[in-house]
C-alpha atoms as a PDB file:
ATOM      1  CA  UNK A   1      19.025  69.768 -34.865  1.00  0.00           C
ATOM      2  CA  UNK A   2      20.669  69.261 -31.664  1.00  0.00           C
ATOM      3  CA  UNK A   3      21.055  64.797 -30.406  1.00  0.00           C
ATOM      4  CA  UNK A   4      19.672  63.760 -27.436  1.00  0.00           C
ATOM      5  CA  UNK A   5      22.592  63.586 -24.658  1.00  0.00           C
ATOM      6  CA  UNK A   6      23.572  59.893 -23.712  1.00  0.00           C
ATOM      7  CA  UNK A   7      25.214  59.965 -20.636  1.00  0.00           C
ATOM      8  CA  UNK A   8      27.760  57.258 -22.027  1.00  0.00           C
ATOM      9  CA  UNK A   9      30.268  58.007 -18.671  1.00  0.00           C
ATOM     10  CA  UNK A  10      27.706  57.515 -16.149  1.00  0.00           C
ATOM     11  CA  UNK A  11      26.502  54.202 -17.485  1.00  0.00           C
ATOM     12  CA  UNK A  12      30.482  53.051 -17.705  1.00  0.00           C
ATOM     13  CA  UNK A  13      30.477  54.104 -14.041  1.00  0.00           C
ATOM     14  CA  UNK A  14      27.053  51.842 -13.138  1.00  0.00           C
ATOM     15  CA  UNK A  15      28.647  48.614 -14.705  1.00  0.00           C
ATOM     16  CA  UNK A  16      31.162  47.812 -12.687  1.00  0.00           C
ATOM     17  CA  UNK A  17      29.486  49.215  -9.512  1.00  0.00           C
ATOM     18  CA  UNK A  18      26.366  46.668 -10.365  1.00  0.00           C
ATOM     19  CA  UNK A  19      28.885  44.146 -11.025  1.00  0.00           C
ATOM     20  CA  UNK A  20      30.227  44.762  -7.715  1.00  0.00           C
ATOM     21  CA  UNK A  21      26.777  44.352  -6.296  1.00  0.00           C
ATOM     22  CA  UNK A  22      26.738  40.679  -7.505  1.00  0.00           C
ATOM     23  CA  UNK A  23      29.607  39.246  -5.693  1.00  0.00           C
ATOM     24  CA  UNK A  24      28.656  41.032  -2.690  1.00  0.00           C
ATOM     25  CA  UNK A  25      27.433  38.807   0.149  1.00  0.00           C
ATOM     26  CA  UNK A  26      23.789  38.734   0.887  1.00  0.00           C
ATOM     27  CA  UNK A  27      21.775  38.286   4.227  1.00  0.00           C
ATOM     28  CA  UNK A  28      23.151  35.111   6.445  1.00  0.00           C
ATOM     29  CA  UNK A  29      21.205  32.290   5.703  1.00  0.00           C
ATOM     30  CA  UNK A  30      18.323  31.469   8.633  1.00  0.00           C
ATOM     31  CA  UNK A  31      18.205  27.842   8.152  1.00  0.00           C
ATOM     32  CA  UNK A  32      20.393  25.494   9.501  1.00  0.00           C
ATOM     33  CA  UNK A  33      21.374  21.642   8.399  1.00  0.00           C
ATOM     34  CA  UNK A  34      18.522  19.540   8.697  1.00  0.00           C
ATOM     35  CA  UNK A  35      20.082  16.531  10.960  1.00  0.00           C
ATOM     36  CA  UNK A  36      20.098  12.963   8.892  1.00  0.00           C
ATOM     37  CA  UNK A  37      19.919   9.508   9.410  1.00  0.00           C
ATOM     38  CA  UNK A  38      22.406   6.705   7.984  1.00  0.00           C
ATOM     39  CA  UNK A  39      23.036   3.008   9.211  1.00  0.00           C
ATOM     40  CA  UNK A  40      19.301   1.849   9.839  1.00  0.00           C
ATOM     41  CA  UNK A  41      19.044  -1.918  11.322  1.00  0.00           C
ATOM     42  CA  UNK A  42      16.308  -3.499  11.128  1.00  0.00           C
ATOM     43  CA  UNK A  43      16.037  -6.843  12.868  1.00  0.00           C
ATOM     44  CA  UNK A  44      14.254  -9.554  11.216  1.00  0.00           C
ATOM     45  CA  UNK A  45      14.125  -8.639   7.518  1.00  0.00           C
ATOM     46  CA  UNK A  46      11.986 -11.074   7.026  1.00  0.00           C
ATOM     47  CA  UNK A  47       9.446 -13.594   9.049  1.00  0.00           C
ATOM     48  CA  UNK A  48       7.844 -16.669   8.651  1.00  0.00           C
ATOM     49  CA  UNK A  49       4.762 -18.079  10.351  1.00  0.00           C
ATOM     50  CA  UNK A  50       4.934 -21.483  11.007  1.00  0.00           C
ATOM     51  CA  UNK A  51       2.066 -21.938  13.198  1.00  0.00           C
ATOM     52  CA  UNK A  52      -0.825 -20.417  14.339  1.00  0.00           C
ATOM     53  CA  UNK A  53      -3.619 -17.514  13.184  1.00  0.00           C
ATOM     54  CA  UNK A  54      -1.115 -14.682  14.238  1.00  0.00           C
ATOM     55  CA  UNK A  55       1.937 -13.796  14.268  1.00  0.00           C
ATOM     56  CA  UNK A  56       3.604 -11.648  16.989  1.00  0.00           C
ATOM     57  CA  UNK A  57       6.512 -10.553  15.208  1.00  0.00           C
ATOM     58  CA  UNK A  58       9.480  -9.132  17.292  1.00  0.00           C
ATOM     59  CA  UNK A  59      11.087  -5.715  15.523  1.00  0.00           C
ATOM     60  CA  UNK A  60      14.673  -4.073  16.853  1.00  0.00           C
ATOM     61  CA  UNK A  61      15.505  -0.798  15.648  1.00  0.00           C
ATOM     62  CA  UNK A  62      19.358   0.829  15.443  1.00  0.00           C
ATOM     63  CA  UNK A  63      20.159   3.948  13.324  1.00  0.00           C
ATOM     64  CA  UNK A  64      22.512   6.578  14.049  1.00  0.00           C
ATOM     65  CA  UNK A  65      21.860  10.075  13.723  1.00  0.00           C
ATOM     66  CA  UNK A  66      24.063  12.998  12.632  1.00  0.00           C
ATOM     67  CA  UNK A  67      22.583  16.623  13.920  1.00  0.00           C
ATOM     68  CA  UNK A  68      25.146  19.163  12.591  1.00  0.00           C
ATOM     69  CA  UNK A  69      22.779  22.127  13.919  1.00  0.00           C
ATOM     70  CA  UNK A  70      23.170  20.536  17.401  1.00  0.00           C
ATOM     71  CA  UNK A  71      19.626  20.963  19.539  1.00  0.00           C
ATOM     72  CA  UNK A  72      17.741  18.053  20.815  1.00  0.00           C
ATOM     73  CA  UNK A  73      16.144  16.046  17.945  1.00  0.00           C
ATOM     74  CA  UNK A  74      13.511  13.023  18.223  1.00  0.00           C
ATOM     75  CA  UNK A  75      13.137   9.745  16.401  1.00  0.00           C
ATOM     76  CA  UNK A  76      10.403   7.828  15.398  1.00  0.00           C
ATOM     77  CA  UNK A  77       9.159   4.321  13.801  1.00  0.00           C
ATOM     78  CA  UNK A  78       6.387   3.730  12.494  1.00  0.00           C
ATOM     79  CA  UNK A  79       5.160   0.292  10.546  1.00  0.00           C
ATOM     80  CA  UNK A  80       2.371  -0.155   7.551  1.00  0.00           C
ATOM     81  CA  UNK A  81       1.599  -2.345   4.579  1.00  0.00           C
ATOM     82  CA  UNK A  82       3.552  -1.670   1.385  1.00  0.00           C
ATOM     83  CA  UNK A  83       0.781  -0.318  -0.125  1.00  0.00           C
ATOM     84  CA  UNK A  84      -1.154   1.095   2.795  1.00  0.00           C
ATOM     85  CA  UNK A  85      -1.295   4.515   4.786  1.00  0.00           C
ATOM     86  CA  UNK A  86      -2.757   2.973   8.659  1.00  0.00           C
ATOM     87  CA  UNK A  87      -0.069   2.660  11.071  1.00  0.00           C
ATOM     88  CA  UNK A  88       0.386  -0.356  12.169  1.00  0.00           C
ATOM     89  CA  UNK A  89       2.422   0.331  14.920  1.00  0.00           C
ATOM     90  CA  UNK A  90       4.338   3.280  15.615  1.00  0.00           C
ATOM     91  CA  UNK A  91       6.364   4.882  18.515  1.00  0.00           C
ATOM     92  CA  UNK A  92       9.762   6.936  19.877  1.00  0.00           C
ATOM     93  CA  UNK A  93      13.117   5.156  19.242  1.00  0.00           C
ATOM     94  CA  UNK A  94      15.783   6.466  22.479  1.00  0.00           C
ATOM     95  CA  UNK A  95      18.951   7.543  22.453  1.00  0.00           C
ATOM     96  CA  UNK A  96      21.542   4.415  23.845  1.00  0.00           C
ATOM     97  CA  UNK A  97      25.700   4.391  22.833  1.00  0.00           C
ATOM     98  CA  UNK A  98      25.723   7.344  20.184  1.00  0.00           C
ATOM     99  CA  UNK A  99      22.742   5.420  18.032  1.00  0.00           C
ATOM    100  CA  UNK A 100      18.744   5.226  18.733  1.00  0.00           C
ATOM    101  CA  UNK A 101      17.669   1.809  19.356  1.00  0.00           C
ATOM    102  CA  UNK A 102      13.959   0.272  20.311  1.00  0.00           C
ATOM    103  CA  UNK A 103      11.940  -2.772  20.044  1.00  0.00           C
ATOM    104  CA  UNK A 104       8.366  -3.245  18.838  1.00  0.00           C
ATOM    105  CA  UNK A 105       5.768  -6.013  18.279  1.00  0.00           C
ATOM    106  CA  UNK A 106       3.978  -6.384  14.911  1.00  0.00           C
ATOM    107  CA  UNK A 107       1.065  -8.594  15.124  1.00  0.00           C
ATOM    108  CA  UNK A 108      -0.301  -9.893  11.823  1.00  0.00           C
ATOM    109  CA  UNK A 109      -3.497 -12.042  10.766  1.00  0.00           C
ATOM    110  CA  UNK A 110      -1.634 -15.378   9.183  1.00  0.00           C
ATOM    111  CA  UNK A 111      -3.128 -14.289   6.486  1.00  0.00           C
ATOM    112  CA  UNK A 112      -1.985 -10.511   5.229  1.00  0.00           C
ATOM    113  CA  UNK A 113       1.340 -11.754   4.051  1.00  0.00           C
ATOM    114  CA  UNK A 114       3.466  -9.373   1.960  1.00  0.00           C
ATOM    115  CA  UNK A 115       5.706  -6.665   2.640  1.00  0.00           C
ATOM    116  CA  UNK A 116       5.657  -3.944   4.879  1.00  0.00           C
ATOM    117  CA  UNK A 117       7.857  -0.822   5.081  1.00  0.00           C
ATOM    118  CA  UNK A 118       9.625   0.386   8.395  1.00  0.00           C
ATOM    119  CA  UNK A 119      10.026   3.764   8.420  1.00  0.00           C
ATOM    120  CA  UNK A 120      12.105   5.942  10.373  1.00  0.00           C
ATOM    121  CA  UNK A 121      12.252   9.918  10.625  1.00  0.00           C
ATOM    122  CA  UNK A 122      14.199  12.514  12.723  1.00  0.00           C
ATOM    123  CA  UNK A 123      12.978  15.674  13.454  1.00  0.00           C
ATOM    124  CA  UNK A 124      14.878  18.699  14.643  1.00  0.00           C
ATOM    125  CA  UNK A 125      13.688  21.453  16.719  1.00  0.00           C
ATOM    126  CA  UNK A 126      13.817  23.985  14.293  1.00  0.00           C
ATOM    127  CA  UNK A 127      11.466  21.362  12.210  1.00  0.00           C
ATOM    128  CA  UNK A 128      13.689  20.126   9.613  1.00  0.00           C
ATOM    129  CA  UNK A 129      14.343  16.168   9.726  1.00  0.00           C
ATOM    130  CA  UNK A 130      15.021  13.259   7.269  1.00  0.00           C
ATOM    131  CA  UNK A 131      13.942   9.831   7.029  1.00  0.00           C
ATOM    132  CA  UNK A 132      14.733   6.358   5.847  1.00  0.00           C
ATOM    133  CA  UNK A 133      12.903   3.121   5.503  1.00  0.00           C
ATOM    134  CA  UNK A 134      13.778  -0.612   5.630  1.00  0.00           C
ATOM    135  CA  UNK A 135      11.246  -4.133   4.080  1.00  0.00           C
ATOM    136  CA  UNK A 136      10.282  -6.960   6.183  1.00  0.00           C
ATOM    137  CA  UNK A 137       8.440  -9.723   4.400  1.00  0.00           C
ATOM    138  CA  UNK A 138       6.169 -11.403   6.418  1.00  0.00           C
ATOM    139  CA  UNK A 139       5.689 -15.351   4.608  1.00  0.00           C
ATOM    140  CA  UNK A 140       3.015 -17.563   6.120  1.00  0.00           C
ATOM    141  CA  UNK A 141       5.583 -20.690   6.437  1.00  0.00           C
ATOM    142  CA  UNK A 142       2.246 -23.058   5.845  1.00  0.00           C
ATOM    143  CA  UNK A 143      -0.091 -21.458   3.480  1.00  0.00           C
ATOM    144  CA  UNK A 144      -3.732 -23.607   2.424  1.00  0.00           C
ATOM    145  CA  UNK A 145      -5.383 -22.909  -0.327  1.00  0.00           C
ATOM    146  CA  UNK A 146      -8.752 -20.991  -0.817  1.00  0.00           C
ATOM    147  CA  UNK A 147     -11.902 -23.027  -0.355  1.00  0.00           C
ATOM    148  CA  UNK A 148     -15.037 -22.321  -2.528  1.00  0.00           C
ATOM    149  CA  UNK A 149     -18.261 -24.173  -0.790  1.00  0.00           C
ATOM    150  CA  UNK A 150     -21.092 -22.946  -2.634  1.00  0.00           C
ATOM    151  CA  UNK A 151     -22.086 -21.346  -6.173  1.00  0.00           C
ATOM    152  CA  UNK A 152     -25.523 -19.889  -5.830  1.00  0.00           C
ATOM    153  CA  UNK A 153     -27.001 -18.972  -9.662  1.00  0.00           C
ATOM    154  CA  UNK A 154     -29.909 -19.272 -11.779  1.00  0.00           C
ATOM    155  CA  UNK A 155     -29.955 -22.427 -14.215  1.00  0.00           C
ATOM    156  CA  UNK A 156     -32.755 -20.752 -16.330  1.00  0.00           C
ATOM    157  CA  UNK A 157     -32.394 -17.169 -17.528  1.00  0.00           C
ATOM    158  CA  UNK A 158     -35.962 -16.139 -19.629  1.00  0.00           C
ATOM    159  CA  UNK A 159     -34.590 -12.667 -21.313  1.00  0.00           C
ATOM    160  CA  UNK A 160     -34.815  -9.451 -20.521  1.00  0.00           C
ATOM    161  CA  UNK A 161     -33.606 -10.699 -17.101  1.00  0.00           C
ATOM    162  CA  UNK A 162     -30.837  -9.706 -14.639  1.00  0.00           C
ATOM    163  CA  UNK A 163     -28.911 -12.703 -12.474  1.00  0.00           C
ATOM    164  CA  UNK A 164     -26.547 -12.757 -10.020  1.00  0.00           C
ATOM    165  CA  UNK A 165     -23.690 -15.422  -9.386  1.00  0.00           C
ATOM    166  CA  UNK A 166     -22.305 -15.782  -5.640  1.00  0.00           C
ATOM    167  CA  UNK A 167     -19.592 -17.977  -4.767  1.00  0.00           C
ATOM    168  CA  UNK A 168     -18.832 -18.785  -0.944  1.00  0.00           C
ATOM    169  CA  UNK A 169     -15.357 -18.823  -0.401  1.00  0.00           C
ATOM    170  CA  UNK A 170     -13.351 -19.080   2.486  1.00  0.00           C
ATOM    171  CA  UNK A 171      -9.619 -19.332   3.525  1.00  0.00           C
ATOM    172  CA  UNK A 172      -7.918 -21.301   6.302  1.00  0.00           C
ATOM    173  CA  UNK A 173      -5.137 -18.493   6.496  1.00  0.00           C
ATOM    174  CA  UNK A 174      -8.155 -15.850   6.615  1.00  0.00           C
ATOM    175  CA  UNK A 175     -10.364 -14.309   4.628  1.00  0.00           C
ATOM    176  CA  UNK A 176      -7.987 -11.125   3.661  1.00  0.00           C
ATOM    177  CA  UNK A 177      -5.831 -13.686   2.358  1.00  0.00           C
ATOM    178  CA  UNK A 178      -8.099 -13.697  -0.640  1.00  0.00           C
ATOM    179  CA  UNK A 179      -6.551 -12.106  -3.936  1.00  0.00           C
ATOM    180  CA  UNK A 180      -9.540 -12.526  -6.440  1.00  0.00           C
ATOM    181  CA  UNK A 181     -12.646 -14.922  -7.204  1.00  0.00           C
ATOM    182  CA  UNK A 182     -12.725 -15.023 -10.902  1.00  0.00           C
ATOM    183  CA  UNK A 183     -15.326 -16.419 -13.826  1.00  0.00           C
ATOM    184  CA  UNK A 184     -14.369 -17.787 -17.008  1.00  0.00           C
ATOM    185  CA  UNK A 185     -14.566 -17.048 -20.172  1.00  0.00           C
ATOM    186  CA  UNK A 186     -14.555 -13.299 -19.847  1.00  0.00           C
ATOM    187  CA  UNK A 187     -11.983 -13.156 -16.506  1.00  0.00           C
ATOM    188  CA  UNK A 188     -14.622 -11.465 -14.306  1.00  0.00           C
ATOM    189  CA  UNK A 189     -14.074 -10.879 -10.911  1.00  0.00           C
ATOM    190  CA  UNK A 190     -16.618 -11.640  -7.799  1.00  0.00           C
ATOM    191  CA  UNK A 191     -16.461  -8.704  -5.613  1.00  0.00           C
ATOM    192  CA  UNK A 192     -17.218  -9.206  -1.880  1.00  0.00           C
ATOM    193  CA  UNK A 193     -17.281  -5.691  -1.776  1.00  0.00           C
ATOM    194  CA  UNK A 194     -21.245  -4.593  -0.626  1.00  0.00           C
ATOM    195  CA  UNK A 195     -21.849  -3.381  -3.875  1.00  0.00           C
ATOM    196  CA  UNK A 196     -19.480  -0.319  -3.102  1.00  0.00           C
ATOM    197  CA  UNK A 197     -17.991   1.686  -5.795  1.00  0.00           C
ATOM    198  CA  UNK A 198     -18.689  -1.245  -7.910  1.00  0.00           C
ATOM    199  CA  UNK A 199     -21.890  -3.038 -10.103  1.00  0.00           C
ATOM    200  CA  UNK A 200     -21.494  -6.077  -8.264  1.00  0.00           C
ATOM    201  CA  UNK A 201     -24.601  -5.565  -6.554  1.00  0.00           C
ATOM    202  CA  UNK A 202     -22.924  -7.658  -3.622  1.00  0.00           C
ATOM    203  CA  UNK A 203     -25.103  -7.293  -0.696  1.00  0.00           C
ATOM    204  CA  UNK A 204     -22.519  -7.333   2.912  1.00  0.00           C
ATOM    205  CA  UNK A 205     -19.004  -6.539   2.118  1.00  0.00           C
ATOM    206  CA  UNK A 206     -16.455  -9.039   3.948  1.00  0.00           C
ATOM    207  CA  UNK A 207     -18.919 -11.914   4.482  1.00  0.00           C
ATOM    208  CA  UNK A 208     -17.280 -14.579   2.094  1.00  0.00           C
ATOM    209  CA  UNK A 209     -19.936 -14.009  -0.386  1.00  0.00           C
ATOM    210  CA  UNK A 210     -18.354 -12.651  -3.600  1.00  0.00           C
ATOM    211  CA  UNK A 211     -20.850 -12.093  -6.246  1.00  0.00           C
ATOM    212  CA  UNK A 212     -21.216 -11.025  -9.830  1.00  0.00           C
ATOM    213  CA  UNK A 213     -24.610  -9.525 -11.399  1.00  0.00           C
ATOM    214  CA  UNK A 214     -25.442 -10.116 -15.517  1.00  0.00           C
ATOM    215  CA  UNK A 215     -27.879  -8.022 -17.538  1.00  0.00           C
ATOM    216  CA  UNK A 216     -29.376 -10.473 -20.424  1.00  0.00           C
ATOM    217  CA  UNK A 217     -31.307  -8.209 -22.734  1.00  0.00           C
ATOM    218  CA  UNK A 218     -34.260  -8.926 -24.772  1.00  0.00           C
ATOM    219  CA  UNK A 219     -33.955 -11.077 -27.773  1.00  0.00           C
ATOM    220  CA  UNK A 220     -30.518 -12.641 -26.145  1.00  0.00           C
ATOM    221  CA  UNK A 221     -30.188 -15.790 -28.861  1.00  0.00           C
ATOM    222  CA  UNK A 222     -30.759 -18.887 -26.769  1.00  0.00           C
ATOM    223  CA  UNK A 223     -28.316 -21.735 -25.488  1.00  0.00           C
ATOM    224  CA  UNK A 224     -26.294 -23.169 -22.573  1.00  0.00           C
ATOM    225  CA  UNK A 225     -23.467 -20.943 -21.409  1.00  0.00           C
ATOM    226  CA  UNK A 226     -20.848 -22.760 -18.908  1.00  0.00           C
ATOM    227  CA  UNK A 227     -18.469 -20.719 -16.309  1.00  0.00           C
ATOM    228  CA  UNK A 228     -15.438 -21.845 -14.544  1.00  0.00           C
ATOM    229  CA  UNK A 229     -15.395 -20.486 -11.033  1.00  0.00           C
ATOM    230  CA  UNK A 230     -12.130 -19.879  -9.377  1.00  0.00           C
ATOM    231  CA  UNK A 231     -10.410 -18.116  -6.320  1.00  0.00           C
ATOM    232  CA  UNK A 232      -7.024 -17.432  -6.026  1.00  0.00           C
ATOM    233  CA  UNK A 233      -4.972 -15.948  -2.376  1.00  0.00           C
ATOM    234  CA  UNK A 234      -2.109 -14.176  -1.825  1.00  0.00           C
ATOM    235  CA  UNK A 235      -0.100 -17.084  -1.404  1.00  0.00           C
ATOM    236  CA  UNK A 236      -0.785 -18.081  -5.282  1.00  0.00           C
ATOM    237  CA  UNK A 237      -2.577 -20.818  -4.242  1.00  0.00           C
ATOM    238  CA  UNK A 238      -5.475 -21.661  -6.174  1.00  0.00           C
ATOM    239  CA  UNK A 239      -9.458 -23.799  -5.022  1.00  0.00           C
ATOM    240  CA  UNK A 240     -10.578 -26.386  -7.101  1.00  0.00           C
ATOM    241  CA  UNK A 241     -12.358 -24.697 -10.254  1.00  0.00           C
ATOM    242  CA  UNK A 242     -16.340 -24.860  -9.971  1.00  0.00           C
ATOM    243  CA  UNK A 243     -18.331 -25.397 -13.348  1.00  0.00           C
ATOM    244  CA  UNK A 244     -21.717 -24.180 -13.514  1.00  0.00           C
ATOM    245  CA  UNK A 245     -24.166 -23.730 -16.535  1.00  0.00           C
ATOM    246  CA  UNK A 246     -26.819 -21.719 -17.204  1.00  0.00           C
ATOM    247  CA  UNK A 247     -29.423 -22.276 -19.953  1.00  0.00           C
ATOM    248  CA  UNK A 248     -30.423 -19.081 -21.890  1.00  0.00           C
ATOM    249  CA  UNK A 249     -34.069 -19.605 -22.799  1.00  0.00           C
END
C-alpha cells in the first residue's frame, strides 16, 4: 500500500524562511513620544487662615516640560478637593525661561479645610500628554467648635409610633465645616440631608437641621431611654453633648 508523500524538504525550506520573517522589521511606528512633565512647583504647600470667613489663597505654578516630538504643546492647572471632581479653579499655565509658570487665586469658605490636589497636564498636538499633581492643605489657623442650639423630640412615645429627633447645629467656621451629628448608644448619625438617598426623613437639606426618624413597634416593652447628642467638624472639634430622654409608654 503505497504512504502518503510528506514533503519533508519543503517544510525544511519554510523554517528558516518564517524564521526570517520574524526578525524582519515591521511598519514604522505612527506614534510619537508623548511630551512629559518633571519639576512641578507649587507655591504655598500649605495655608493657614488666620482671620476672616474666606480665604483668598495665592497659587504660583513652575514645571518644565520636555516635548521630544517637538510641535506646540499646551499646559493646564486645574484645582479641586481631594476627594471631589468640580473644578475649583482652572486655567492655561505660559511658556516664560524654558519652564511654564502662572498664578491663580483659590478662594475657600473658612470652613472646607482639608486638602486639595493641583493638577497639571500637557497636551501635545498629536493628543498625547502627561500629567502630575502637587497637595496644598488649607488649615483654618482659628477653628471654633460646632454649636448645637436646639434638640426637638418627643418625651412620650405610645407604641406603634414613629418619632423624629432634630438637632440645630451650627458652626462659626460654616456650616460645611460639619463632619457628623451623632446619637448615643447606637452611634447614629443626624443627616441634614432632605431625606435624600437616606431614611432620615430630614425635611430641607443644608438648613442646620440634622434629624433622625425611629420606628417603635407595637408591644415595644416600656421605660425611659436617654441619648447623648453630639456634633463633631472637620477640625475635630467637638459641641457640648446634649442629653435627652424619652419615656416609652
Amino acid at each position: 500500500m503505497p504512504r502518503a508523500f510528506r514533503p519533508f524538504a519543503a517544510v525544511l525550506l519554510l523554517l528558516p524562511l518564517l524564521a526570517g520573517c520574524d526578525d524582519a522589521p515591521g511598519p514604522p511606528t505612527l506614534i510619537g513620544d508623548p511630551p512629559t512633565l518633571s519639576d512641578f512647583q507649587l507655591t504655598p504647600l500649605e495655608f493657614v487662615l488666620t482671620g476672616g470667613q474666606t480665604a483668598a489663597i495665592p497659587l504660583t505654578f513652575s514645571v518644565a516640560v520636555q516635548n521630544p516630538g517637538g510641535g506646540a504643546v499646551t499646559v493646564r492647572y486645574v484645582v479641586r478637593a481631594q476627594f471631589g471632581n468640580e473644578a475649583l479653579v482652572e486655567g492655561d499655565l505660559t511658556p516664560s525661561g524654558g519652564r511654564f509658570t502662572g498664578n491663580a487665586t483659590l478662594s475657600l469658605p473658612r470652613g472646607e479645610t482639608g486638602l486639595y490636589v493641583v493638577t497639571v497636564a500637557v497636551l501635545g498636538e498629536d493628543g498625547l500628554g502627561n500629567e502630575t499633581s502637587a497637595l496644598l492643605n488649607f488649615v483654618n489657623g482659628d477653628p471654633q467648635p460646632p454649636v448645637i442650639s436646639q434638640v426637638e423630640f418627643p418625651p412620650i412615645v405610645n407604641p406603634p409610633a414613629e418619632f423624629a429627633v432634630v438637632a440645630t447645629v451650627s458652626d462659626p467656621d460654616g456650616l460645611n465645616n460639619i463632619a457628623r451629628v451623632t446619637l448615643n448608644p447606637g452611634n447614629f448619625d443626624l443627616l441634614d440631608d432632605g431625606g435624600i438617598g437616606s431614611i432620615s426623613q430630614d425635611e430641607t437639606a443644608g438648613d442646620g437641621r440634622f434629624t433622625i426618624t425611629f420606628q417603635v413597634p407595637d408591644g415595644q416593652p416600656a421605660g425611659s431611654e436617654t441619648f447623648t447628642i453630639q456634633a463633631f467638624d472637620r477640625d475635630g472639634l467637638a459641641s457640648a453633648p446634649i442629653e435627652i430622654t424619652i419615656d416609652i409608654q
